[in-house]
N, C-alpha and C. Protein backbone atom coordinates (compact mmCIF):
# COMPACT_ATOMS: atom_id res chain seq x y z
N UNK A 1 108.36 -73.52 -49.95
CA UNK A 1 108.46 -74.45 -51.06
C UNK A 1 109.91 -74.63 -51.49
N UNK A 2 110.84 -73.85 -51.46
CA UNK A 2 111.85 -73.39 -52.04
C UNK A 2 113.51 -74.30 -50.84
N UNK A 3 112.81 -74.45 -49.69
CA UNK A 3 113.16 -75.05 -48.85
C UNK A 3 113.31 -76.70 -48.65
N UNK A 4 111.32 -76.98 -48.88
CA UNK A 4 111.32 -78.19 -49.72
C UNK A 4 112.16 -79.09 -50.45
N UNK A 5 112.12 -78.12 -51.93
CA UNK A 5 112.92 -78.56 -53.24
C UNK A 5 114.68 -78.75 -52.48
N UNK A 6 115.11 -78.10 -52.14
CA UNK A 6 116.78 -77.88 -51.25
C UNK A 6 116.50 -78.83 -50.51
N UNK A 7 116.16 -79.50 -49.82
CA UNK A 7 115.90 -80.74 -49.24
C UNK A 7 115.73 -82.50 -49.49
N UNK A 8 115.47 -81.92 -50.96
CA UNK A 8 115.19 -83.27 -52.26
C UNK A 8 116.51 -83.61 -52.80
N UNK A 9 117.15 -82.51 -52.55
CA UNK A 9 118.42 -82.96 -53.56
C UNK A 9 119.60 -83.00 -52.50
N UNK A 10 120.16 -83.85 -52.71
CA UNK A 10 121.48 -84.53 -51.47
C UNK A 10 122.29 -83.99 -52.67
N UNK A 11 124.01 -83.93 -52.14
CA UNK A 11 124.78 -83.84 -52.45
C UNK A 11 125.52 -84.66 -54.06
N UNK A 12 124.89 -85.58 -54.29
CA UNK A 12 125.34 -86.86 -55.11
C UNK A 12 124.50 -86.31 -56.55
N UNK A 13 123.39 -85.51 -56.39
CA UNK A 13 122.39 -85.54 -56.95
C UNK A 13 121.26 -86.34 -57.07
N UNK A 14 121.14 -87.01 -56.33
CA UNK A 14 120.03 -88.25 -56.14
C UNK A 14 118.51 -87.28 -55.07
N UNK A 15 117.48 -87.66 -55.78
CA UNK A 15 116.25 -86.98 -55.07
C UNK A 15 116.02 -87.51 -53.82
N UNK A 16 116.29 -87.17 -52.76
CA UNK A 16 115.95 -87.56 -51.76
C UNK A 16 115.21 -86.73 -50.50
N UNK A 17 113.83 -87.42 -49.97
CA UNK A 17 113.48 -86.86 -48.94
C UNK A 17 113.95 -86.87 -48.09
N UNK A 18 114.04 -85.73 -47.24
CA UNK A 18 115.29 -85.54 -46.10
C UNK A 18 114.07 -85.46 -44.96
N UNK A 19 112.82 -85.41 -45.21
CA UNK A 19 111.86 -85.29 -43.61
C UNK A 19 112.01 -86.14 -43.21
N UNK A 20 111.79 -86.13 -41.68
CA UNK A 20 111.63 -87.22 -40.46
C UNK A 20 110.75 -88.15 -41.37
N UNK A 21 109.74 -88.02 -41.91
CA UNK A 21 109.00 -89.32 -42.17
C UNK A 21 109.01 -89.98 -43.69
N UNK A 22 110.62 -89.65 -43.89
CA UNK A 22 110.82 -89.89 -45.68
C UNK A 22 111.26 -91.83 -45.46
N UNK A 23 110.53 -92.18 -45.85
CA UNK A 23 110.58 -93.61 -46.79
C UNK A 23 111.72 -93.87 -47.34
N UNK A 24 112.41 -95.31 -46.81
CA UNK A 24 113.71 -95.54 -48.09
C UNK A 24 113.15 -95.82 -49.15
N UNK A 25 114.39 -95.16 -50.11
CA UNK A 25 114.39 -95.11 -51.79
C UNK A 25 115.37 -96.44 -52.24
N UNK A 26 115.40 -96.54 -53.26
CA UNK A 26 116.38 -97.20 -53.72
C UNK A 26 116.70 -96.26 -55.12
N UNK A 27 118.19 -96.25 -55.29
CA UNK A 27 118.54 -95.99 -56.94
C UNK A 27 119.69 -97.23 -57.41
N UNK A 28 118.47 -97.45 -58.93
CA UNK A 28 118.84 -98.38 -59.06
C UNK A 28 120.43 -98.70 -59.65
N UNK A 29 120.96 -99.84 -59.83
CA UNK A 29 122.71 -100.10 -60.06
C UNK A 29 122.61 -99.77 -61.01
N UNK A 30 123.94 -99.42 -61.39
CA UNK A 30 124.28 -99.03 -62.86
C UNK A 30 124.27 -100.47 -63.78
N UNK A 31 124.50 -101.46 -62.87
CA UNK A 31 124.60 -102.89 -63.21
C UNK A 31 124.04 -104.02 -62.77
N UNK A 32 122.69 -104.22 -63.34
CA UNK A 32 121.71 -105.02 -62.70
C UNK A 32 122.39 -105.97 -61.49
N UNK A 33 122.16 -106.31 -60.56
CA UNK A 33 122.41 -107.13 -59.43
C UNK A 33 123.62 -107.27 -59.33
N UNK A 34 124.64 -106.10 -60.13
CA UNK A 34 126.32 -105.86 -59.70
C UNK A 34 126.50 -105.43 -58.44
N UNK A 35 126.59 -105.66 -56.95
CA UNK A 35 126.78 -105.11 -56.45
C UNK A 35 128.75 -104.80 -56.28
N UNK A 36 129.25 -105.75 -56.39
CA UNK A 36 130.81 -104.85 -56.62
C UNK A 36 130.60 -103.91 -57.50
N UNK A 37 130.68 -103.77 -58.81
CA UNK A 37 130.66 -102.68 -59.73
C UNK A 37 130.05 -101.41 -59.01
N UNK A 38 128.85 -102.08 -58.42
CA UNK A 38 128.08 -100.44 -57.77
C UNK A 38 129.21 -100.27 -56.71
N UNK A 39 129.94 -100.69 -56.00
CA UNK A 39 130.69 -100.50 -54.60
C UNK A 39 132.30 -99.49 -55.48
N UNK A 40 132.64 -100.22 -56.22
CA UNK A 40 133.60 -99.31 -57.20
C UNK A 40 133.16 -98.16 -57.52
N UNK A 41 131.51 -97.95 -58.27
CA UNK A 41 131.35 -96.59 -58.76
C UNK A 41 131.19 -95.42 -57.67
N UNK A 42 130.43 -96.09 -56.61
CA UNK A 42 130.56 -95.27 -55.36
C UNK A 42 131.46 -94.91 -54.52
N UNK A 43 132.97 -95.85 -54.70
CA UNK A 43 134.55 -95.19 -53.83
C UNK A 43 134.31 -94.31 -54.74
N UNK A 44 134.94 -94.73 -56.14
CA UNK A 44 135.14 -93.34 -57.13
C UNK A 44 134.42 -92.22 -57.09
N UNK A 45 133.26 -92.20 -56.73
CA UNK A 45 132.57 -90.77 -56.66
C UNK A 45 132.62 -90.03 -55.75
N UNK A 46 132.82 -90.95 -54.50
CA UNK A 46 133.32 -90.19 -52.70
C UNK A 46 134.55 -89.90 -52.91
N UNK A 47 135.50 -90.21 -53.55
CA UNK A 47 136.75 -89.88 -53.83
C UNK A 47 137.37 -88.72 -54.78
N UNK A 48 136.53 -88.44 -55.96
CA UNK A 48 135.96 -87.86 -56.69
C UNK A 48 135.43 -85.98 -56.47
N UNK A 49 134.91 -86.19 -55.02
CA UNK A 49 134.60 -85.37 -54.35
C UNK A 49 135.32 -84.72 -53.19
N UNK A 50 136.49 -85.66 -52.99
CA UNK A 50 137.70 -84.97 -52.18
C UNK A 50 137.29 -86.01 -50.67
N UNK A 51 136.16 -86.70 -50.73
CA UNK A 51 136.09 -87.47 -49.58
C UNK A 51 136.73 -88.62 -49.33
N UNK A 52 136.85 -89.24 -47.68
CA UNK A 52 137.46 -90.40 -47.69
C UNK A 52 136.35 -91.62 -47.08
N UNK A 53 136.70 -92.72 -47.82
CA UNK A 53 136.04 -93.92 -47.58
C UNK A 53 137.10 -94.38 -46.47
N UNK A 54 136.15 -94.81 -45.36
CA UNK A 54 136.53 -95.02 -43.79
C UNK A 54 136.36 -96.48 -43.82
N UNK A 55 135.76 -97.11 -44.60
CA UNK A 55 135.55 -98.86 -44.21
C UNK A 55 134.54 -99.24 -45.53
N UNK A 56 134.85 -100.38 -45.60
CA UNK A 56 133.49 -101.34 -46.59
C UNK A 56 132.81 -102.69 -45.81
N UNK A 57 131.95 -102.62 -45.12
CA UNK A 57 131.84 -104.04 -44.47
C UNK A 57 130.68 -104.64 -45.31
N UNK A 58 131.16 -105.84 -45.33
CA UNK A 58 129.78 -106.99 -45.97
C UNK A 58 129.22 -107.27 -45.09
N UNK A 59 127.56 -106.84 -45.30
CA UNK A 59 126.71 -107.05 -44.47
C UNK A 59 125.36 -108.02 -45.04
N UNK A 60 125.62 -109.28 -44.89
CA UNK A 60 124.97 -110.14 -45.92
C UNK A 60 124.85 -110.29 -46.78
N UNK A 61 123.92 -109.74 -47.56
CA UNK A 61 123.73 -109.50 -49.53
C UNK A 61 123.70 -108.39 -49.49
N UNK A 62 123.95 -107.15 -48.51
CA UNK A 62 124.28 -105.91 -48.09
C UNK A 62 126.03 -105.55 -48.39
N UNK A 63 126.30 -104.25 -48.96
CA UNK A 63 127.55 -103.78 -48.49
C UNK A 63 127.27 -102.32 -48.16
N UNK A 64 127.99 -102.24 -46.88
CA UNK A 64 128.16 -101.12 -46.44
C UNK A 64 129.27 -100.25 -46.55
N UNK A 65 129.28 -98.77 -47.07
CA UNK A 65 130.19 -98.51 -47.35
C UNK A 65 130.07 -96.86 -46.51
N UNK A 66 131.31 -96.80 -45.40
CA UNK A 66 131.61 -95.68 -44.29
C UNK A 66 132.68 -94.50 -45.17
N UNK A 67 131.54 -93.54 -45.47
CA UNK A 67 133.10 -92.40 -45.68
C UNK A 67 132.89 -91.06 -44.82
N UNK A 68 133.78 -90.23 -45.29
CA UNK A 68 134.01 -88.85 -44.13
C UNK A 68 134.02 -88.11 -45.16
N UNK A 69 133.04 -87.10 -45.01
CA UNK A 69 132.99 -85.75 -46.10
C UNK A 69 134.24 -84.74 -45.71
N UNK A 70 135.05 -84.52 -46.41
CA UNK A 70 136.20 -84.15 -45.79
C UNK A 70 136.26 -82.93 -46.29
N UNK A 71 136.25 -81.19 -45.09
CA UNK A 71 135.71 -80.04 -45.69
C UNK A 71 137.22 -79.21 -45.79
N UNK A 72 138.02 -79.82 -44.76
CA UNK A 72 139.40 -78.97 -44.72
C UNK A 72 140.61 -79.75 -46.04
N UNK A 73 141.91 -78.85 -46.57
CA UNK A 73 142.86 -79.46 -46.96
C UNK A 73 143.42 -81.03 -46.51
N UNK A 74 143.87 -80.59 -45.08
CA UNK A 74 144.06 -81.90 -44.16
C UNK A 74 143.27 -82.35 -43.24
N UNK A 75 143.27 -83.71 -43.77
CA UNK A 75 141.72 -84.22 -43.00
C UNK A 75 141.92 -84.26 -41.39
N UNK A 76 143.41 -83.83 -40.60
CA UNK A 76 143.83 -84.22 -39.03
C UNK A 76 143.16 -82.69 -38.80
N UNK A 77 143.03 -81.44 -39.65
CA UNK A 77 142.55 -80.36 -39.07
C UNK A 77 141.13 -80.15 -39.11
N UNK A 78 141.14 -80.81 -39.64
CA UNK A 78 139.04 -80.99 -40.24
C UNK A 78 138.31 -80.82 -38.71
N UNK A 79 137.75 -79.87 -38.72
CA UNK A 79 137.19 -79.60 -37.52
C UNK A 79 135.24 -80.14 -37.63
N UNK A 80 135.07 -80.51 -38.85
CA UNK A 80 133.56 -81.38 -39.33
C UNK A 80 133.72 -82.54 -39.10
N UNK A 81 133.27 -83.21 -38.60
CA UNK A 81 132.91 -85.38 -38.71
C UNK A 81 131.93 -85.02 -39.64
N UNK A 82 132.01 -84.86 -40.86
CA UNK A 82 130.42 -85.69 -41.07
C UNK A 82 130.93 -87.21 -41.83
N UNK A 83 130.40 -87.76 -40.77
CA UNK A 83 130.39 -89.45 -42.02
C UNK A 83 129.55 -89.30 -42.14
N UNK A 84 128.90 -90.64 -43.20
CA UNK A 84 127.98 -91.26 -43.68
C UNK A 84 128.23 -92.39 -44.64
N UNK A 85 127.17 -93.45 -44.46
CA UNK A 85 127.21 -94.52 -44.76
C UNK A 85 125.55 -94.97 -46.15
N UNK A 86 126.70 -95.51 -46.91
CA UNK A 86 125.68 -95.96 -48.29
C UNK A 86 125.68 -96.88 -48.16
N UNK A 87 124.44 -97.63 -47.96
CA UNK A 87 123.82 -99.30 -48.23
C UNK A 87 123.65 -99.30 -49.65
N UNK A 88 124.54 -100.36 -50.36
CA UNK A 88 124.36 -101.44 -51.60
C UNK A 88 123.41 -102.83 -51.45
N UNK A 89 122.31 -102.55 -51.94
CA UNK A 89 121.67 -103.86 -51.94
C UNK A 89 121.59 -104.39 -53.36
N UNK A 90 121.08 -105.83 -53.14
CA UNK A 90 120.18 -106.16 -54.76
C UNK A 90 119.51 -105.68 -55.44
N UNK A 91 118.63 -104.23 -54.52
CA UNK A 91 117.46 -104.16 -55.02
C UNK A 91 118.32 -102.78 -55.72
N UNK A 92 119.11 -102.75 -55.26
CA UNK A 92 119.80 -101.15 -55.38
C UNK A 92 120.47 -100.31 -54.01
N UNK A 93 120.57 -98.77 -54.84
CA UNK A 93 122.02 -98.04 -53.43
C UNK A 93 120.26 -97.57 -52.68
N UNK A 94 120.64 -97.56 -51.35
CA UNK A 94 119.47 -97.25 -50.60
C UNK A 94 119.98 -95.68 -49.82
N UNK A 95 118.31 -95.09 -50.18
CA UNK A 95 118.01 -94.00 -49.83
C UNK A 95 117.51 -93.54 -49.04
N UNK A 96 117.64 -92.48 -47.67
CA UNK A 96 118.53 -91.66 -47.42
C UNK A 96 120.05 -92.20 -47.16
N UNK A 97 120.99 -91.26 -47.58
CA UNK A 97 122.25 -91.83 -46.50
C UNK A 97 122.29 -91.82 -45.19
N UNK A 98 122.84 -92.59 -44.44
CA UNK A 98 122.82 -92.80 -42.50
C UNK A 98 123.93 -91.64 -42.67
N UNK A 99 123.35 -90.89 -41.31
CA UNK A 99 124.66 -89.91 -41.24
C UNK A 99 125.08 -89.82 -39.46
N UNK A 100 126.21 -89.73 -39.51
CA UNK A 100 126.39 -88.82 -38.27
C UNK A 100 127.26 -87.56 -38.37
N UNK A 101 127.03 -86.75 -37.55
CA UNK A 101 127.59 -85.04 -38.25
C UNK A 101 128.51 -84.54 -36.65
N UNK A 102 129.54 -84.82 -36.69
CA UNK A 102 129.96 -84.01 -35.43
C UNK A 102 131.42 -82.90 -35.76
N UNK A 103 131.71 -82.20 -34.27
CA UNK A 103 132.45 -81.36 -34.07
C UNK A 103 134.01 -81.41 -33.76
N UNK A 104 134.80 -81.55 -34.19
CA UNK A 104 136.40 -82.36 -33.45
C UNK A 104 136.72 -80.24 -33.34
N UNK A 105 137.35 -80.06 -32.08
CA UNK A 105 137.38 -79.05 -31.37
C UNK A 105 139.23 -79.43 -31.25
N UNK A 106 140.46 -79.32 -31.71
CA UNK A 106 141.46 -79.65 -31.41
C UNK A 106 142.00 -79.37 -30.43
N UNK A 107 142.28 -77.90 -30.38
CA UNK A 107 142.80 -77.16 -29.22
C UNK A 107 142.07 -78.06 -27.65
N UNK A 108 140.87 -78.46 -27.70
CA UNK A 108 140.49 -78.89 -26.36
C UNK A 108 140.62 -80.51 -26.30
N UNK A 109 140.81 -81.43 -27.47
CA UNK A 109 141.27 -82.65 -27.72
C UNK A 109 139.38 -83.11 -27.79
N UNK A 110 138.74 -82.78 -28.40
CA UNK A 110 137.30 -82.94 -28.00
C UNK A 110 136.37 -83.01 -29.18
N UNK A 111 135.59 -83.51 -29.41
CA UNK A 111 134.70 -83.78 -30.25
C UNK A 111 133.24 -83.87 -29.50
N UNK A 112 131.89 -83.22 -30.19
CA UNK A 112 131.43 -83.13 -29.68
C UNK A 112 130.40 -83.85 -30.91
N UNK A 113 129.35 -84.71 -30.75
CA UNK A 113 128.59 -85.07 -31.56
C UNK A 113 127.03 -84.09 -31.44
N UNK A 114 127.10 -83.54 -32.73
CA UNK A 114 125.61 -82.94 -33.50
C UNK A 114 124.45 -83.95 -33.86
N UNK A 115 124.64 -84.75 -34.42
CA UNK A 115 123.38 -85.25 -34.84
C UNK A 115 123.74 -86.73 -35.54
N UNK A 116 123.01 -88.04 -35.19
CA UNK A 116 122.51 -88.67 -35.73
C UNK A 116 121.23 -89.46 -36.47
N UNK A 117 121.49 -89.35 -38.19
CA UNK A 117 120.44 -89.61 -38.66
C UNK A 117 120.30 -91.24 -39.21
N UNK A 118 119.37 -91.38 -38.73
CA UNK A 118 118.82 -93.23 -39.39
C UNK A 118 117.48 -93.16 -39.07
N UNK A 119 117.02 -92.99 -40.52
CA UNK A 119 115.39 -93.93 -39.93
C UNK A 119 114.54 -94.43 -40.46
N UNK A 120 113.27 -94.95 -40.71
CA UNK A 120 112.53 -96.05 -41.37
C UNK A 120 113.09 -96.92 -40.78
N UNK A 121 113.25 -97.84 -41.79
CA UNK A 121 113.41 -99.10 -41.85
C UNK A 121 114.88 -99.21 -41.04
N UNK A 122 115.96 -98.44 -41.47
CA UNK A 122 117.40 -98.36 -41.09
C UNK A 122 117.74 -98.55 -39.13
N UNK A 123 116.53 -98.02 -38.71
CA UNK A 123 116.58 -98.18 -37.48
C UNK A 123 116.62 -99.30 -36.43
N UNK A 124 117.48 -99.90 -35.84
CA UNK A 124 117.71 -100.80 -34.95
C UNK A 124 118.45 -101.54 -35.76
N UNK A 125 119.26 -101.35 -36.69
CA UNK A 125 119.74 -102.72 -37.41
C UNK A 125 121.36 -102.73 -36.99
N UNK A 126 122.11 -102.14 -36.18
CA UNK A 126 123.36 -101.72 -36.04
C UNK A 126 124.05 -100.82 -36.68
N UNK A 127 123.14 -100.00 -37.72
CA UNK A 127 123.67 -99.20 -38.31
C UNK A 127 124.47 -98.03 -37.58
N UNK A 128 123.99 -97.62 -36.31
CA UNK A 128 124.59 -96.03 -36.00
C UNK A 128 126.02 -97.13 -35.09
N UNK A 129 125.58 -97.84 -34.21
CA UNK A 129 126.88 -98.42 -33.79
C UNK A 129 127.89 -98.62 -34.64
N UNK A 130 127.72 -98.99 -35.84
CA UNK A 130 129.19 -98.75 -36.84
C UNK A 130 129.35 -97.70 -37.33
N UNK A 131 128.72 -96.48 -37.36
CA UNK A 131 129.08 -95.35 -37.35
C UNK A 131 130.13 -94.92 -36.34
N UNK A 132 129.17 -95.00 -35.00
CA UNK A 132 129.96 -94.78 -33.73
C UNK A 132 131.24 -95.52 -33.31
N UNK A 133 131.69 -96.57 -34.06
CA UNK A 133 132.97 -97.41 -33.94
C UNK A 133 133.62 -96.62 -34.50
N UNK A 134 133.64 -95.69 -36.03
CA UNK A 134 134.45 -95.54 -37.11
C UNK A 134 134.44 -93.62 -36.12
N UNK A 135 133.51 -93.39 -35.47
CA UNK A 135 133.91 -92.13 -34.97
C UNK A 135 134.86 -92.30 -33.63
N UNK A 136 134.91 -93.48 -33.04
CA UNK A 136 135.72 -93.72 -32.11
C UNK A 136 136.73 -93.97 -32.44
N UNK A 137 137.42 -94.53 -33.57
CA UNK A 137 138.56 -94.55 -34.66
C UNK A 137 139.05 -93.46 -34.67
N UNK A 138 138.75 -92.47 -35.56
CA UNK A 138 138.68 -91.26 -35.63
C UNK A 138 139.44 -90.35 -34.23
N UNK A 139 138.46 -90.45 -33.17
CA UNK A 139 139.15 -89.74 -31.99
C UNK A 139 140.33 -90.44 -31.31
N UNK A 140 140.02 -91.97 -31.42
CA UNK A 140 141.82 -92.14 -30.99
C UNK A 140 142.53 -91.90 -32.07
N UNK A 141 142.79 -91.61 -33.08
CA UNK A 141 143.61 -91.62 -34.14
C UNK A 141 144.20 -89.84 -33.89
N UNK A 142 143.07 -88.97 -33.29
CA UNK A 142 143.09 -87.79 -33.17
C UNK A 142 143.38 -87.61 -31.78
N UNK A 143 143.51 -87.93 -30.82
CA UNK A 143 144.21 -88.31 -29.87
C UNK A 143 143.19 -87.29 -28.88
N UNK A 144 141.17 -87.74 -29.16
CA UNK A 144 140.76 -86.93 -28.31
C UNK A 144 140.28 -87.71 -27.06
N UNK A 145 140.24 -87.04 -26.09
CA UNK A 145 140.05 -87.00 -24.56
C UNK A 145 138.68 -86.95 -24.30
N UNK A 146 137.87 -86.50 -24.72
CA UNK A 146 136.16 -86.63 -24.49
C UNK A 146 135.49 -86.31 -25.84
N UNK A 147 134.63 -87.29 -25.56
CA UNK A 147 133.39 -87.21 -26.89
C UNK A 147 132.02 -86.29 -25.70
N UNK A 148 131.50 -85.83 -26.58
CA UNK A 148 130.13 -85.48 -25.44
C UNK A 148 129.23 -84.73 -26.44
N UNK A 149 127.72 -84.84 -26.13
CA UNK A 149 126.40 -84.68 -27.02
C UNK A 149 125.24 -84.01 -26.47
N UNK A 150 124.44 -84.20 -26.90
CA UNK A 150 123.23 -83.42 -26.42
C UNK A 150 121.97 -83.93 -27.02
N UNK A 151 120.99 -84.74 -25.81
CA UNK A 151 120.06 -85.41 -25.84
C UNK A 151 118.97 -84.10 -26.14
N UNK A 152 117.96 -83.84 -27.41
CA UNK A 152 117.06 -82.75 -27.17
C UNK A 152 115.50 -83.53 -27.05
N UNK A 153 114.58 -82.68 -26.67
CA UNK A 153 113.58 -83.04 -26.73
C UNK A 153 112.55 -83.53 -27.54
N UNK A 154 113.44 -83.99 -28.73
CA UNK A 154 112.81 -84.25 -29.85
C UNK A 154 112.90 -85.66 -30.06
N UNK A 155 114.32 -86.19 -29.27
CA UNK A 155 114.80 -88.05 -28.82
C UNK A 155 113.78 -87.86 -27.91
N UNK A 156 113.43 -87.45 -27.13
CA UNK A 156 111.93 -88.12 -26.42
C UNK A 156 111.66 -88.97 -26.40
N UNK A 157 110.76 -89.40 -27.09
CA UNK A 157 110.38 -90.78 -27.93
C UNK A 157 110.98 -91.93 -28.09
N UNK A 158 112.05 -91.91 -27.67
CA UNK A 158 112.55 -93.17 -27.94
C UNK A 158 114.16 -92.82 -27.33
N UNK A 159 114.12 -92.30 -25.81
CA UNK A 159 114.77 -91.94 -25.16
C UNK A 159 115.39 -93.73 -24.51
N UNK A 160 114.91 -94.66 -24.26
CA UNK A 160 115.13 -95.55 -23.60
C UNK A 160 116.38 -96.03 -24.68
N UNK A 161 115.95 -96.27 -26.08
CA UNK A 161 116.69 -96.49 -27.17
C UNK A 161 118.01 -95.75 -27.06
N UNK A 162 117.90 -94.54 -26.90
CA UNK A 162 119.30 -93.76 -27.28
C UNK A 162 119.88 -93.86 -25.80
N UNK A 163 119.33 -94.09 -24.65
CA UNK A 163 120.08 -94.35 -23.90
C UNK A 163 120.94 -95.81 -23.64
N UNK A 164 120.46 -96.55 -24.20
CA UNK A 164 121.20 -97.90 -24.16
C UNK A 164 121.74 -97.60 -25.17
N UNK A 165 121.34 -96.88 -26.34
CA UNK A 165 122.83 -96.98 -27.43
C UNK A 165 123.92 -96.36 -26.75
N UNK A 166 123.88 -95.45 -26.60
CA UNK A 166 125.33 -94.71 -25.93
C UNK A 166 125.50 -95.05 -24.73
N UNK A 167 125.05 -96.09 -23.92
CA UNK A 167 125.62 -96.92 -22.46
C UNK A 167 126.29 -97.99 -23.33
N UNK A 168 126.17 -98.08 -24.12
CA UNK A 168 126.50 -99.94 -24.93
C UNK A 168 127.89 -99.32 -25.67
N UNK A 169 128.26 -97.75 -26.04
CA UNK A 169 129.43 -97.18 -26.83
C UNK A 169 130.23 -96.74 -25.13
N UNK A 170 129.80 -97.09 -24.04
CA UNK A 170 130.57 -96.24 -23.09
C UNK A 170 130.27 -95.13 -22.32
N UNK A 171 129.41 -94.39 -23.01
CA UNK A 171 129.76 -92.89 -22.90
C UNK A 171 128.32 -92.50 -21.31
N UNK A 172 128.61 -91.64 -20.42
CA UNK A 172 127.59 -91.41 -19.32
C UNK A 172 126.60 -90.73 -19.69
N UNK A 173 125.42 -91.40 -19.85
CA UNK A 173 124.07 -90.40 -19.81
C UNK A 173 123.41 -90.08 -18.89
N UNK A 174 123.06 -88.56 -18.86
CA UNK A 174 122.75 -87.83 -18.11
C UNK A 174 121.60 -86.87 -18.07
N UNK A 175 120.18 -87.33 -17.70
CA UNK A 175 118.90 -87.04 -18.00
C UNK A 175 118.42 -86.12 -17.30
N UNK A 176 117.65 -84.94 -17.52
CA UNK A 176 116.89 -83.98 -17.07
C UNK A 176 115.44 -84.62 -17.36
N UNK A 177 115.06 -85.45 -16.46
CA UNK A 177 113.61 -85.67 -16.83
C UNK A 177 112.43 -84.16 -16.68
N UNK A 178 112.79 -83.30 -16.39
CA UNK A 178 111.78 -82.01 -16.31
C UNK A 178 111.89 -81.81 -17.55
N UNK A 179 113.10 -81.36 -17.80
CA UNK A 179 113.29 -80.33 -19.29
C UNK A 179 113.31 -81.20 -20.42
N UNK A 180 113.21 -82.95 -20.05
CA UNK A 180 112.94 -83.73 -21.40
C UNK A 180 114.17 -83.60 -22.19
N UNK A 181 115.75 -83.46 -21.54
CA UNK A 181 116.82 -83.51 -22.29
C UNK A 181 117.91 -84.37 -21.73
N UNK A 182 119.04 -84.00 -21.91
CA UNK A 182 120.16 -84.60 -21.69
C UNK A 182 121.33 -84.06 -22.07
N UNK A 183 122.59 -84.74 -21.35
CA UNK A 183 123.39 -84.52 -22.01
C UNK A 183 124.84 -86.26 -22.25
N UNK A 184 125.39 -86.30 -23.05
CA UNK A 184 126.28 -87.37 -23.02
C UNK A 184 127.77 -87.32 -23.22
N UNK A 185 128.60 -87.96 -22.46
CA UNK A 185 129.65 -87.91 -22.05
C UNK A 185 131.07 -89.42 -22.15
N UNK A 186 131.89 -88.99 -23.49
CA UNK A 186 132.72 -90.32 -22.90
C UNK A 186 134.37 -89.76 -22.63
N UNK A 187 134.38 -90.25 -21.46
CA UNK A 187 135.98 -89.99 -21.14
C UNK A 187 136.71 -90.97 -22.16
N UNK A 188 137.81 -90.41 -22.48
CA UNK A 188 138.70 -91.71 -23.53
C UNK A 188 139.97 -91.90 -22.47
């Protein structure tokens, strides 16, 4: 139970279900159908928190807003990626945040990606590809030499999907159809 409850609450303080089969939320604007005002209160609070906002793109009556939870002093030693990205709608800021969580390894010039999360509704809309642009930013800026991941048996399901996403970013996938895994690979 106790696990549960630690799971409800994200970082921001906003209740959010974090299971595979959690439903987007919305919380609503501080300013009925403001969406600039909401896009201001949300730099300030990622900023607020020592994080950096990586991009804002307008995405119709959508704004998307890319930052990097930033765990070290200097963000070039930060050995965490975690971005994540907050959708501003009309209706309100939408709930869960999209995340991707990876590893920048310096000494080997390498980053290794942990995990990407998007799902409900969030899924197929281009969301992780602009993730994956702003992490490819990132490694040339960091001057790394290979990205590489690990397909588990839990992408299963929708293995065809994640393999055209990461053929469409570059990177070589490489399938164990016995063991139901993988692994992925981009030379820079």
């Amino acid at each position: 139970m106790l696990n549960f409850i630690k799971n409800l609450i994200s970082r921001n303080g906003i209740m959010v279900d974090s299971r595979e089969d959690a439903r987007i939320k919305y919380a609503k604007l501080q300013r009925r159908g403001d969406i600039e005002h909401e896009l201001e209160l949300q730099r300030r609070r990622i900023e607020s928190l020592g994080d950096r906002v990586l991009n804002i793109i307008n995405n119709g009556d959508d704004i998307l807003l890319i930052f990097r939870r930033v765990c070290a002093d200097n963000e070039a030693d930060d050995s965490a990626v975690y971005l994540r990205t907050i959708i501003i709608t009309p209706m309100g800021v939408r709930y869960p945040e999209l995340r991707l969580d990876a590893v920048y390894y310096k000494e080997e010039a390498k980053i290794k990606i942990g995990d990407i999360k998007i799902s409900g509704q969030n899924i197929n809309c281009g969301y992780g590809s602009i993730m994956m642009k702003e992490l490819l930013k990132i490694a040339d800026r960091q001057k790394v030499r290979q990205i590489t991941g690990w397909i588990s048996g839990v992408d299963w399901n929708h293995i065809e999907r994640l393999q055209h996403f990461y053929e469409k970013h570059g990177f070589k996938v490489i399938l164990d159809l016995e063991k139901k895994s993988g692994d992925i690979v981009l030379e820079m």
